[in-house]
Protein backbone atom coordinates (compact mmCIF):
# COMPACT_ATOMS: atom_id res chain seq x y z
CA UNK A 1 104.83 105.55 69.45
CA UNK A 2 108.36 106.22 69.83
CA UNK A 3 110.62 102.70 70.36
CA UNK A 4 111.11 102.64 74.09
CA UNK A 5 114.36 102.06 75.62
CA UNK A 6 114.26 103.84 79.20
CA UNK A 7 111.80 103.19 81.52
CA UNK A 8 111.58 105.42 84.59
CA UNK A 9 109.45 104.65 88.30
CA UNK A 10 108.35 107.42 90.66
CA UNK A 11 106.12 105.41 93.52
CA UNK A 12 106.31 104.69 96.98
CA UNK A 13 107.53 102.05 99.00
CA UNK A 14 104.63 99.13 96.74
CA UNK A 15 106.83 100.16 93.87
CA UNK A 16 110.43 100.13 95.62
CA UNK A 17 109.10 96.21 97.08
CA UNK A 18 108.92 96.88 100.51
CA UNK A 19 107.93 94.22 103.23
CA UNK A 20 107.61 93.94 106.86
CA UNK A 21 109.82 91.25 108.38
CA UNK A 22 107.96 89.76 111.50
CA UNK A 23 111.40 87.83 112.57
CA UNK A 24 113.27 91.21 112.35
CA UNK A 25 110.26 93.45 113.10
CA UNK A 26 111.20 95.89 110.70
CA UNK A 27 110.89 96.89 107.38
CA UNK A 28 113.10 96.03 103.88
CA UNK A 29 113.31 95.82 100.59
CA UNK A 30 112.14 92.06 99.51
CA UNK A 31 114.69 89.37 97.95
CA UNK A 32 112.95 90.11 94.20
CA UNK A 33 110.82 92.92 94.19
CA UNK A 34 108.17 93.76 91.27
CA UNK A 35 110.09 96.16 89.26
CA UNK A 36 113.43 93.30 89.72
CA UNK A 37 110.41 90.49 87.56
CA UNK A 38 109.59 93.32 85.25
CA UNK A 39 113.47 93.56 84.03
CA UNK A 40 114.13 90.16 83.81
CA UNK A 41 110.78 90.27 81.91
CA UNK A 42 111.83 93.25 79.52
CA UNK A 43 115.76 93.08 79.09
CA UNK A 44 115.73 95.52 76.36
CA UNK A 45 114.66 98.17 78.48
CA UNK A 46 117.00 100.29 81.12
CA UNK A 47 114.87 101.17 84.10
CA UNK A 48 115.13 103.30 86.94
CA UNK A 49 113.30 102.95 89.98
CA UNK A 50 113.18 106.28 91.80
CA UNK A 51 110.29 104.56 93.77
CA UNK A 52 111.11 105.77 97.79
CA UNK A 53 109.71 104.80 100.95
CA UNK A 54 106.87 107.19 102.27
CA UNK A 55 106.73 108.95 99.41
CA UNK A 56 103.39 111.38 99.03
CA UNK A 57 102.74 113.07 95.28
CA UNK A 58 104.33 115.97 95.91
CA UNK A 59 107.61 114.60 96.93
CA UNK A 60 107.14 112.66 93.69
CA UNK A 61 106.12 115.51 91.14
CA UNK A 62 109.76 117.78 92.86
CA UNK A 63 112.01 114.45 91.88
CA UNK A 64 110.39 114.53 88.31
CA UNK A 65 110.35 118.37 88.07
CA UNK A 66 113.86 117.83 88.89
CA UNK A 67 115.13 115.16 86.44
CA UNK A 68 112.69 117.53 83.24
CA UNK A 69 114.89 120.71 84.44
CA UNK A 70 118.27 117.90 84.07
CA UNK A 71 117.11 116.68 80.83
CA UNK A 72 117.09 112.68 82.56
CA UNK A 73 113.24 112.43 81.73
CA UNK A 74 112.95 108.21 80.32
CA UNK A 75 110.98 107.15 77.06
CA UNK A 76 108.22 105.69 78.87
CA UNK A 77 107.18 106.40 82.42
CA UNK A 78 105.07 104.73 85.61
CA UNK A 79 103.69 106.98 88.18
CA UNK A 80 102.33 105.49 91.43
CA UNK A 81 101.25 107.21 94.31
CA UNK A 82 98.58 107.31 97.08
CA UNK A 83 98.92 105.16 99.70
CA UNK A 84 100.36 107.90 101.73
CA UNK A 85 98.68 110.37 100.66
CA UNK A 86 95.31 108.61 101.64
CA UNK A 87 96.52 108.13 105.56
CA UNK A 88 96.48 110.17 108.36
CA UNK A 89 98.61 111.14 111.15
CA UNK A 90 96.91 108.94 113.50
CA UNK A 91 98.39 110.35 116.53
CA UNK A 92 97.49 113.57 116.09
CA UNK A 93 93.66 112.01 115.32
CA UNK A 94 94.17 110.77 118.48
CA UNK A 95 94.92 113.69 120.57
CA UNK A 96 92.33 115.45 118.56
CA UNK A 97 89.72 113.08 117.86
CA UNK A 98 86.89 115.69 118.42
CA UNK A 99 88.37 117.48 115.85
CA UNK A 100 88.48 117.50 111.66
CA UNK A 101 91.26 115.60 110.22
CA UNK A 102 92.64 115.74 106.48
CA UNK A 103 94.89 112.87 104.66
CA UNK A 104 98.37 113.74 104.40
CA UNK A 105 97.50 115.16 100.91
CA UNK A 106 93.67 116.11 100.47
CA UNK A 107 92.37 114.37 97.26
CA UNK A 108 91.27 117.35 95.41
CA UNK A 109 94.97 118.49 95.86
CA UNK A 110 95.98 114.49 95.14
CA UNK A 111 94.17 114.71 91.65
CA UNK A 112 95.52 117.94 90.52
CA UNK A 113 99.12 117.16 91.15
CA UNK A 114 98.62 113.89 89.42
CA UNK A 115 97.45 115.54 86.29
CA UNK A 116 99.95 118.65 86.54
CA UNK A 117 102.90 115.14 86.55
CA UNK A 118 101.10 113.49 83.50
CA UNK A 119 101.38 117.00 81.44
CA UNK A 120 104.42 117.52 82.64
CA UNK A 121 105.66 114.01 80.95
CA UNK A 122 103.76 114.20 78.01
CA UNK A 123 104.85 117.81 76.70
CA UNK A 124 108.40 116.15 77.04
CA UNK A 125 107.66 113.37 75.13
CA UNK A 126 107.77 110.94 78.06
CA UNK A 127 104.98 107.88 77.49
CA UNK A 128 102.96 108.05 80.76
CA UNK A 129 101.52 104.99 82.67
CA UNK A 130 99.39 105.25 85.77
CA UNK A 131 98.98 102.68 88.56
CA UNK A 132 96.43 102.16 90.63
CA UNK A 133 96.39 101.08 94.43
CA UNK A 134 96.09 97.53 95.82
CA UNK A 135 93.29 96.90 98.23
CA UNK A 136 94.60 97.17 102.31
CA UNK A 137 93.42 95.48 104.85
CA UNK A 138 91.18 98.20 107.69
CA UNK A 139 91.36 96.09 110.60
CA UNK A 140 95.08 94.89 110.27
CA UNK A 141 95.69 98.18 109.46
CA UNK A 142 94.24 99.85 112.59
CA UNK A 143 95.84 97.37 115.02
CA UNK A 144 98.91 98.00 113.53
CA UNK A 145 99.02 101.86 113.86
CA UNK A 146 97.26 101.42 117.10
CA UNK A 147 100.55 100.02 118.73
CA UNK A 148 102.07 103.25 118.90
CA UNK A 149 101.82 104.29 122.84
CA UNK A 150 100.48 107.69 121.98
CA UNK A 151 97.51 106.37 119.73
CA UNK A 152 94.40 104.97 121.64
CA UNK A 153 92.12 103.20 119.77
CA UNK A 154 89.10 104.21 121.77
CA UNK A 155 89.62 107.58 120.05
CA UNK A 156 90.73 106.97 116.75
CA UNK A 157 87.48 104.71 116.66
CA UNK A 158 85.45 107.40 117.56
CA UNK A 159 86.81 110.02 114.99
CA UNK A 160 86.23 107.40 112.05
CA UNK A 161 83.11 106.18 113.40
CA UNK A 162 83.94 102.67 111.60
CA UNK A 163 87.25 100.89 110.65
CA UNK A 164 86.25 100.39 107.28
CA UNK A 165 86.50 104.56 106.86
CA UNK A 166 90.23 103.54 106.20
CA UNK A 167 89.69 100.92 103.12
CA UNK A 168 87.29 103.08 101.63
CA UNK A 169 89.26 106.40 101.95
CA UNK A 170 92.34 104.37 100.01
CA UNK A 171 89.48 103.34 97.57
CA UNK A 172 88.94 106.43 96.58
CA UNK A 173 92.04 107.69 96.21
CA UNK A 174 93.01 104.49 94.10
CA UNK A 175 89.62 105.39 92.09
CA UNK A 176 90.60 108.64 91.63
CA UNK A 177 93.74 107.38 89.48
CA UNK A 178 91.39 105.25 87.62
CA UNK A 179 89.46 107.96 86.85
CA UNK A 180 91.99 110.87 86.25
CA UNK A 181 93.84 107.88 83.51
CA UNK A 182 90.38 107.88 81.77
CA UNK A 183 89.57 111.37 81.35
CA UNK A 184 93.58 111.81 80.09
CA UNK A 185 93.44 109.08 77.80
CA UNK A 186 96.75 107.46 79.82
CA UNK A 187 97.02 103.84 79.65
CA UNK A 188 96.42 102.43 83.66
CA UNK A 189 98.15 99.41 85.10
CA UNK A 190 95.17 97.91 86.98
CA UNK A 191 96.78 95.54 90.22
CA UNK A 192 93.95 96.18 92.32
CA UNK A 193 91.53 94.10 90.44
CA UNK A 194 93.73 91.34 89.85
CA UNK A 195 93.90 91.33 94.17
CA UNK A 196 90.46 92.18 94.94
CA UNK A 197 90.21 88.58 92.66
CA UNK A 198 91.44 86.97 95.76
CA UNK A 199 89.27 86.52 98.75
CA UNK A 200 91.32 86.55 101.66
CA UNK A 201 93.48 88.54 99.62
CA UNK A 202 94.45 90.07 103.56
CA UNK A 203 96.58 86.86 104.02
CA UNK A 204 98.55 88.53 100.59
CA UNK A 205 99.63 91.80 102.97
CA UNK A 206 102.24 91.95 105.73
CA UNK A 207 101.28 92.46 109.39
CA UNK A 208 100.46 95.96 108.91
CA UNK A 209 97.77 95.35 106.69
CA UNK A 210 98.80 97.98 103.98
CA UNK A 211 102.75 96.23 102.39
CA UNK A 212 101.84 93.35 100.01
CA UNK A 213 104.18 90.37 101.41
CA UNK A 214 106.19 87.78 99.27
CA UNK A 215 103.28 86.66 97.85
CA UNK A 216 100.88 89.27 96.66
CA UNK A 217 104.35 91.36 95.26
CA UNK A 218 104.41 88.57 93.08
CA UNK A 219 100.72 88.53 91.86
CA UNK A 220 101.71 92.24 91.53
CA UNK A 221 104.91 92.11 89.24
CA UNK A 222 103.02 89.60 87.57
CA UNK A 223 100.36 91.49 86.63
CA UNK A 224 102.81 94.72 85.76
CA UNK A 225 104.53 92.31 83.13
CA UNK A 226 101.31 91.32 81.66
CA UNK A 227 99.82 94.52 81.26
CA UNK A 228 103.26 96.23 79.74
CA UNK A 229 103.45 93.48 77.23
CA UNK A 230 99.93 95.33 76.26
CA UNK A 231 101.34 98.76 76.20
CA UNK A 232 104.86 98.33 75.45
């Protein structure tokens, strides 16, 4: 392997560090987010976090499309994505809960795009890391979205049948990355075992059940340094 001095992101807001503030009932970037430990960690290495809030796959694959055609592709990349491509527009669930309903990026088309980004990387020479989900919280999770006026919870209930539908549609997405890093031979940075090791790892996740807080960003970036130290 070639000796890596840039290290590139493309994630979503678990990558960028963001947190829900309960005192300013919004959301932020944290004090010392994972990616700020995994510098300090690895000082030889330049990195760029192009991690955004929101982000789905396909917003991710036209930023790295982008910086291939610009010739700003890094040594060694890590590509997370799928917690928003898992969810659904719950309001529209709502007004339609009779109805089907797809996540904002239907896995089959979740699975292909992740593979199209890994050969995309590797034909230009880019080292390619995966990253796998950390385990959410259903029921925080559904009282959270549930505050929005135009969602009732009566009907969202009765479109997923069970609040757990949520956890396990994020497990298989995070699965999916498991199992698409396996059959590609691409090394996989595992954080959602090291949280499912906790067991009330929901007191690890801000109010909405989904954003690790403080703490569990720092069992994350923990975990992140250990496993690069493997790879890198």
């Amino acid at each position: 392997m070639k000796e890596i001095k840039t290290l590139a992101v493309w994630g979503d807001s678990l990558m960028k560090g963001v947190i829900y503030d309960d005192q300013l009932c919004k959301y932020h970037t944290s004090d010392h987010p994972p990616m700020d430990v995994v510098a300090e960690h690895f000082p030889q290495l330049t990195i760029r976090n192009n991690s955004r809030f929101g982000n789905v796959i396909g917003k991710g694959q036209a930023l790295i499309e982008k910086a291939a055609a610009s010739g700003r592709l890094p040594d060694a990349a890590i590509v997370e994505f799928g917690g928003n491509d898992c969810d659904f527009n719950w309001q529209e669930v709502s007004k339609g809960y009779l109805c089907d309903h797809s996540p904002n990026t239907p896995l089959d088309i979740f699975k292909k795009t992740l593979e199209d980004i890994v050969t995309l990387l590797r034909e230009n020479g880019v080292y390619t890391i995966l990253m796998n989900l950390p385990p959410i919280s259903a029921e925080k999770y559904f009282d959270w979205f549930c505050l929005d006026e135009e969602t009732e919870p009566e009907k969202v209930l009765h479109w997923l049948k069970e609040k757990q539908i949520i956890y396990r549609t994020q497990e298989m997405y995070s699965h999916t990355i498991d199992i698409t890093a396996k059959e590609l031979s691409v090394p996989l940075l595992d954080i959602r075992t090291e949280m499912l090791k906790i067991r009330d790892y929901d007191n690890y996740l801000c109010t909405d059940g989904i954003h690790p807080d403080i703490k569990g960003q720092q069992i994350i970036a923990r975990s992140i340094v250990t496993q690069l130290e493997a790879y890198l």
